[in-house]
Structure formats: structure tokens, C-alpha cells
PDB file of N, CA and C in Angstrom:
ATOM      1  N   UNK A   1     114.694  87.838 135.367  1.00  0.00           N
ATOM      2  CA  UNK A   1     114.831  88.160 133.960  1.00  0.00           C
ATOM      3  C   UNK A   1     114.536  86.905 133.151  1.00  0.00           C
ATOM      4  N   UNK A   2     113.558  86.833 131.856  1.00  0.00           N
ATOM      5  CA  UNK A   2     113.618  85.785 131.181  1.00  0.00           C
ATOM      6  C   UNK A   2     114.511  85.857 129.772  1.00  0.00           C
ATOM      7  N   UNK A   3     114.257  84.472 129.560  1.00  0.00           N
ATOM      8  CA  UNK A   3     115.370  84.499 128.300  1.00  0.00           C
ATOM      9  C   UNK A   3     114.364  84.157 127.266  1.00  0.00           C
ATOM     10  N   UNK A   4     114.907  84.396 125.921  1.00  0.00           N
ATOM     11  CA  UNK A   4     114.202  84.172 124.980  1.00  0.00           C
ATOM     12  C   UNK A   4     113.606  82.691 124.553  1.00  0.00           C
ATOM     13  N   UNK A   5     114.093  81.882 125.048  1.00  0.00           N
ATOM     14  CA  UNK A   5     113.139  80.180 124.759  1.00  0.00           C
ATOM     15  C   UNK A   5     112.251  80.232 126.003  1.00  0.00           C
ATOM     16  N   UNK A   6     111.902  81.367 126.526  1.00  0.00           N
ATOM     17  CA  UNK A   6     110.881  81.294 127.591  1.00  0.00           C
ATOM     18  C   UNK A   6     109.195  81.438 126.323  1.00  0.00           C
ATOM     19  N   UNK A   7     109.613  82.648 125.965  1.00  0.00           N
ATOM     20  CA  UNK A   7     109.085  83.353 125.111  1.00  0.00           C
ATOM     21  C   UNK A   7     108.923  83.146 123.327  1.00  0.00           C
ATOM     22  N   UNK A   8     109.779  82.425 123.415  1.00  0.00           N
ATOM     23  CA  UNK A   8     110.104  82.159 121.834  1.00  0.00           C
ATOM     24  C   UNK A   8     110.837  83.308 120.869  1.00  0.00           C
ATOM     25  N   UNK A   9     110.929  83.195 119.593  1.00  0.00           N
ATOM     26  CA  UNK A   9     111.493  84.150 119.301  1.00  0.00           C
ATOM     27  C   UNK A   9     110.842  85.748 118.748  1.00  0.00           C
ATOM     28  N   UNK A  10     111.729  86.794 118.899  1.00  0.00           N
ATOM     29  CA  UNK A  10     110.982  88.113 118.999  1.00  0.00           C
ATOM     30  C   UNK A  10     110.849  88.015 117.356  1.00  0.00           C
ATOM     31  N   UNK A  11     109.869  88.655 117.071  1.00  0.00           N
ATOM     32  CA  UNK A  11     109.489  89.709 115.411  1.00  0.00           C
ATOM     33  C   UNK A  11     110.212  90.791 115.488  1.00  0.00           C
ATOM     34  N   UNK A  12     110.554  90.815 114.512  1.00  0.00           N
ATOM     35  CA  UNK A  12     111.967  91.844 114.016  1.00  0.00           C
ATOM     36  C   UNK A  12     111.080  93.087 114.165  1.00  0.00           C
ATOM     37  N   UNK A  13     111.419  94.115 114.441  1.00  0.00           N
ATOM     38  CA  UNK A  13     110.444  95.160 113.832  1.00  0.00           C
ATOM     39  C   UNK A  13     110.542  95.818 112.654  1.00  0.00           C
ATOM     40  N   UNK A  14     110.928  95.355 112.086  1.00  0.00           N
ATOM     41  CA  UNK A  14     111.776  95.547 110.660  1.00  0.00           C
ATOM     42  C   UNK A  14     109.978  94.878 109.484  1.00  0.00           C
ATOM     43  N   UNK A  15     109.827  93.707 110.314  1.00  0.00           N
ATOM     44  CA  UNK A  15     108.268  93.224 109.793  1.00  0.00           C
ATOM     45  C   UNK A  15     107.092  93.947 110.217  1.00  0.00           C
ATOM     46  N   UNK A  16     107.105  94.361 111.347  1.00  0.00           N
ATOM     47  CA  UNK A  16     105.967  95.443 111.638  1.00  0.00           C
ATOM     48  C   UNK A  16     105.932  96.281 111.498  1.00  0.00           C
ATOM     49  N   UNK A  17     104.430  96.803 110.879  1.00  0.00           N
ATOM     50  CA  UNK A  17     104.664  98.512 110.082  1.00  0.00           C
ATOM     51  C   UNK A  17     103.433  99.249 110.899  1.00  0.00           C
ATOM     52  N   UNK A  18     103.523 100.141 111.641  1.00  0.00           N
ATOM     53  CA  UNK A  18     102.625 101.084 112.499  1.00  0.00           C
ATOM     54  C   UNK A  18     103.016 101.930 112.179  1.00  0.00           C
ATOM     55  N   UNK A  19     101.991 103.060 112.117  1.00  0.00           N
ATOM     56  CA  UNK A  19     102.245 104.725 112.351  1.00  0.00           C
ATOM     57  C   UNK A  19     101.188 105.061 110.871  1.00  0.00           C
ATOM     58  N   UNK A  20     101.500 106.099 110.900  1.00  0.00           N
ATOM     59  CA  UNK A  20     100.137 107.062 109.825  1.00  0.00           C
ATOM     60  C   UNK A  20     100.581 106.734 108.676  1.00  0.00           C
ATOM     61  N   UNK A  21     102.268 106.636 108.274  1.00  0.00           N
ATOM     62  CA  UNK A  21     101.959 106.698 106.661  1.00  0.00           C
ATOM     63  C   UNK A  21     101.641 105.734 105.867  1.00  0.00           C
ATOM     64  N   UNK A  22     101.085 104.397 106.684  1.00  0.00           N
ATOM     65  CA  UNK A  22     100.517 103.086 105.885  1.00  0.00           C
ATOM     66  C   UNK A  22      99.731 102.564 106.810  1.00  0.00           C
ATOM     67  N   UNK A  23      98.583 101.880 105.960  1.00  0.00           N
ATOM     68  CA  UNK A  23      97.947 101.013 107.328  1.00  0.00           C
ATOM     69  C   UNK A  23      98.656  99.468 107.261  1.00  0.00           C
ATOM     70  N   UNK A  24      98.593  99.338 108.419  1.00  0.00           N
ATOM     71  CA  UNK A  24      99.090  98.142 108.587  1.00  0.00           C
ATOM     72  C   UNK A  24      98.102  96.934 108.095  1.00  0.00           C
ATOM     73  N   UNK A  25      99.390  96.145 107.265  1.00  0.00           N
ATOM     74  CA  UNK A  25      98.777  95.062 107.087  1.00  0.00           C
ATOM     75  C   UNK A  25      98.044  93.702 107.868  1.00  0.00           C
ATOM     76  N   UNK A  26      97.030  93.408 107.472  1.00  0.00           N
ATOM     77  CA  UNK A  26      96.355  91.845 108.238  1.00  0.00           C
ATOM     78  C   UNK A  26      97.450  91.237 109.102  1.00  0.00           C
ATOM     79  N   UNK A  27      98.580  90.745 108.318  1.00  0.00           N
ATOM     80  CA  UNK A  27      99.591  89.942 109.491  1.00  0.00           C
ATOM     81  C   UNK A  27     100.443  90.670 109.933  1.00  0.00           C
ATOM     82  N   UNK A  28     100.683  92.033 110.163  1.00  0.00           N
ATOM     83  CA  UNK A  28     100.937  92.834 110.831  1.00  0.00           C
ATOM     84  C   UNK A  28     100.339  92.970 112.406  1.00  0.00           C
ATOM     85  N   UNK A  29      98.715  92.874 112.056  1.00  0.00           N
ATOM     86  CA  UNK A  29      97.925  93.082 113.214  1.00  0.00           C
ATOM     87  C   UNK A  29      97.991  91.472 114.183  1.00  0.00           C
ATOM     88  N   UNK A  30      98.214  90.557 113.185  1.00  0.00           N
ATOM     89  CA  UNK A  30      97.900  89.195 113.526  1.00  0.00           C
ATOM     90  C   UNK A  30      99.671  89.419 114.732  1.00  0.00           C
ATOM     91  N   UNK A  31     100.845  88.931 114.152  1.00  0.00           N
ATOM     92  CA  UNK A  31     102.254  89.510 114.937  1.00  0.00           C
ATOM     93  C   UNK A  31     101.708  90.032 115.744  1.00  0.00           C
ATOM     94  N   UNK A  32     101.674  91.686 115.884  1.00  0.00           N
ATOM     95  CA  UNK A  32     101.154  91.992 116.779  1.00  0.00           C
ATOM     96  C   UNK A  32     100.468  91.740 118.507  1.00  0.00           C
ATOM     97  N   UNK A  33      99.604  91.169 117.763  1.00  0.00           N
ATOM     98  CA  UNK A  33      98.771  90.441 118.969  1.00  0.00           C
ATOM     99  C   UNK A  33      99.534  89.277 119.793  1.00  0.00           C
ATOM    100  N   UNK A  34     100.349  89.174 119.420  1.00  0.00           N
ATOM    101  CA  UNK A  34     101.354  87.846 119.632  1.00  0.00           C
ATOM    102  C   UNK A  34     100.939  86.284 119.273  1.00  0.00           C
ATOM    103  N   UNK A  35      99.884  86.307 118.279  1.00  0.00           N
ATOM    104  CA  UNK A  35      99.536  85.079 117.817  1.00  0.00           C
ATOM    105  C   UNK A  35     100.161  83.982 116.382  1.00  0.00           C
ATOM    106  N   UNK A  36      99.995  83.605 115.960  1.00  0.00           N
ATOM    107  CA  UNK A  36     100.280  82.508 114.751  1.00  0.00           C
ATOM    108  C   UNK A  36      99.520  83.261 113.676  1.00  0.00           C
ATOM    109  N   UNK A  37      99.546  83.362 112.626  1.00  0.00           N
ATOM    110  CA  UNK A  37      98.932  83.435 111.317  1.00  0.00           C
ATOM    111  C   UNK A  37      98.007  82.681 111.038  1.00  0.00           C
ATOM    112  N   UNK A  38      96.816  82.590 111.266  1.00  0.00           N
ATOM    113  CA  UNK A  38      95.980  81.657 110.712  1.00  0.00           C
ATOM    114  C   UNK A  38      95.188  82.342 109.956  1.00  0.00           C
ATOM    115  N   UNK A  39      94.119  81.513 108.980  1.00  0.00           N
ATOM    116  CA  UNK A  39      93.143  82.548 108.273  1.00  0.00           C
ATOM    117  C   UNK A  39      91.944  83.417 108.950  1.00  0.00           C
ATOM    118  N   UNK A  40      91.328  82.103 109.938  1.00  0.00           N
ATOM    119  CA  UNK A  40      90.857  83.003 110.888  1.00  0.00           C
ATOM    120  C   UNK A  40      91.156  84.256 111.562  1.00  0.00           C
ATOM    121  N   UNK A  41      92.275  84.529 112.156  1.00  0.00           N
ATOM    122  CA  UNK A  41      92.780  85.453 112.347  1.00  0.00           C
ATOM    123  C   UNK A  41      93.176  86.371 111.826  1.00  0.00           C
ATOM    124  N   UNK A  42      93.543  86.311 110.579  1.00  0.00           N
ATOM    125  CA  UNK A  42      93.868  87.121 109.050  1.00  0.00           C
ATOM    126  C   UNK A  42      92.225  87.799 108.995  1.00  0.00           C
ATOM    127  N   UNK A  43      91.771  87.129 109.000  1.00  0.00           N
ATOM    128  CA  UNK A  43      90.061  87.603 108.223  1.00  0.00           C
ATOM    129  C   UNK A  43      89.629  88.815 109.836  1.00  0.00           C
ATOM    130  N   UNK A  44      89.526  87.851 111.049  1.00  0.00           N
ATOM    131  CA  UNK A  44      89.348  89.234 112.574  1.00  0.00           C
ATOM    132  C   UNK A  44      90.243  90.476 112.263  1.00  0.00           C
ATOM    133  N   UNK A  45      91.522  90.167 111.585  1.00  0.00           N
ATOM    134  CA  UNK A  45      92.555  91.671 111.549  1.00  0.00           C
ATOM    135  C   UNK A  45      92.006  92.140 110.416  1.00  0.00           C
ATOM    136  N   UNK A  46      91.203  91.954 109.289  1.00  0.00           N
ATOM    137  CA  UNK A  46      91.056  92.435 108.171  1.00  0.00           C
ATOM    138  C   UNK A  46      89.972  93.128 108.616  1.00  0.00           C
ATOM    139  N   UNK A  47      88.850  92.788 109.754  1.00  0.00           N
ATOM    140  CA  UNK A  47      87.424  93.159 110.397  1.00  0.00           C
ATOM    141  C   UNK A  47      88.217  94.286 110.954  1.00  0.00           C
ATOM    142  N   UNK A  48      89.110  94.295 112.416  1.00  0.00           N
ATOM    143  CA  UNK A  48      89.750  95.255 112.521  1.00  0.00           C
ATOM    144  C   UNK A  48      90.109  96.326 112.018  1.00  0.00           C
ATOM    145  N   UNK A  49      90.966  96.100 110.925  1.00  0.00           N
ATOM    146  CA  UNK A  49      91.497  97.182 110.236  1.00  0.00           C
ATOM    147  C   UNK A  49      90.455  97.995 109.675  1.00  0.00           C
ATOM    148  N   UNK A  50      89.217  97.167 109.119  1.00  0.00           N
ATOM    149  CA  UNK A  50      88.315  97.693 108.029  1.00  0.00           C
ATOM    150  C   UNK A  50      87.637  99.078 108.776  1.00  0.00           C
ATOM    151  N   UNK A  51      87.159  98.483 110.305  1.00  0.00           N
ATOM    152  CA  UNK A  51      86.296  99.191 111.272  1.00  0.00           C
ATOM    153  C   UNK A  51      87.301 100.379 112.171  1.00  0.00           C
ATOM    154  N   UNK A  52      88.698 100.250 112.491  1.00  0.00           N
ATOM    155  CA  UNK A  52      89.370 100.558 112.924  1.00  0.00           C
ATOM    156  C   UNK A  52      90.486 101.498 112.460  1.00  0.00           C
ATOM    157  N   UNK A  53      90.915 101.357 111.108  1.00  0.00           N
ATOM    158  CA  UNK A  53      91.888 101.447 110.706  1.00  0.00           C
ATOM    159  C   UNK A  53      93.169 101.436 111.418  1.00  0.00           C
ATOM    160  N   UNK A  54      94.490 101.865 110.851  1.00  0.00           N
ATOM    161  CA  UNK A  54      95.447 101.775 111.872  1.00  0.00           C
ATOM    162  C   UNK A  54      95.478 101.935 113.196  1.00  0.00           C
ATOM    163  N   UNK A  55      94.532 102.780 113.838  1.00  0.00           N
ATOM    164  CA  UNK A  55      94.121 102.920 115.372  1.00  0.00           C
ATOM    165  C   UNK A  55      94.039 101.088 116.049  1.00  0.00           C
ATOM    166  N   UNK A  56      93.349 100.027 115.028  1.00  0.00           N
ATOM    167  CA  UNK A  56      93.202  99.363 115.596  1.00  0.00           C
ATOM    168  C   UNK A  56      94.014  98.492 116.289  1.00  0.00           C
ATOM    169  N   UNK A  57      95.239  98.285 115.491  1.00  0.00           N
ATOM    170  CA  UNK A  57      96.477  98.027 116.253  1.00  0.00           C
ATOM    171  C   UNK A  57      97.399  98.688 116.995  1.00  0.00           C
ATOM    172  N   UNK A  58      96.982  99.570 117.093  1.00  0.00           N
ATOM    173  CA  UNK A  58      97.671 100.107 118.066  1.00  0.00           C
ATOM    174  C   UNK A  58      97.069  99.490 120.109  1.00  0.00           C
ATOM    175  N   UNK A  59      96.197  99.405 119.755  1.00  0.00           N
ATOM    176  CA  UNK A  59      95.209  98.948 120.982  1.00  0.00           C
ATOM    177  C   UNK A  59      95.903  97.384 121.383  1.00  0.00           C
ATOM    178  N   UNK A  60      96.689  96.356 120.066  1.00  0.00           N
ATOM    179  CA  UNK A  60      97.197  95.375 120.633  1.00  0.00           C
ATOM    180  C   UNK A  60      98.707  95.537 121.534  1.00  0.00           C
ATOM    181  N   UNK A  61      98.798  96.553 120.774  1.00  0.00           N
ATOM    182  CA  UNK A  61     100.700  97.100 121.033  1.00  0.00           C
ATOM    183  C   UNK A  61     100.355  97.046 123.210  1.00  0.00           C
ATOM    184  N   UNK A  62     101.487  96.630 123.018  1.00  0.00           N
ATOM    185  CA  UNK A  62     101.858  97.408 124.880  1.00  0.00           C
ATOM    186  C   UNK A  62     102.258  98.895 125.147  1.00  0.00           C
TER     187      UNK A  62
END
């Protein structure tokens, strides 16, 4: 079993918003993926979302 300073700390899901009645936002998708916020990454989730819409995060989810 690991502990959480293995991993660092979890995202609330309280910050992540999935499902049909909104698309999820850029740093939604960025969380998600389990990465940092950067702009780069902001701008790939914005490509995502644009081409994808909410479907597209779902594909990062486990």
C-alpha cells in the first residue's frame, strides 16, 4: 500500500468537473492528466477540448 508523500497530494474532486452538463475546463483536463499547469499544457487541453470536447478527458481519467 502507498502513502500519500509517495504520490503527492490528491485533487479534491470538488476541482474537477466531468460529465455532460459542462465541458470541462483547460485545467481541469491539465489535473487530470496528473500534470502541473503550465501554458503549454493549458493551450494541448484547449486543442483537446476544441477537437474532442468533454469526451476528451475522459480518455485521461483511469
Amino acid at each position: 500500500m502507498s502513502d500519500d508523500t509517495e504520490w503527492g497530494p490528491h485533487t479534491p474532486d470538488s476541482v474537477l468537473h466531468t460529465g455532460t452538463e459542462e465541458l470541462p475546463d483547460p485545467e481541469d483536463v491539465v489535473l487530470a492528466s496528473g500534470h502541473d499547469i503550465t501554458p503549454e499544457r493549458l493551450e494541448e487541453a484547449r486543442r483537446l477540448l476544441a477537437e474532442e470536447g468533454a469526451a476528451g478527458v475522459e480518455k485521461l481519467l483511469p
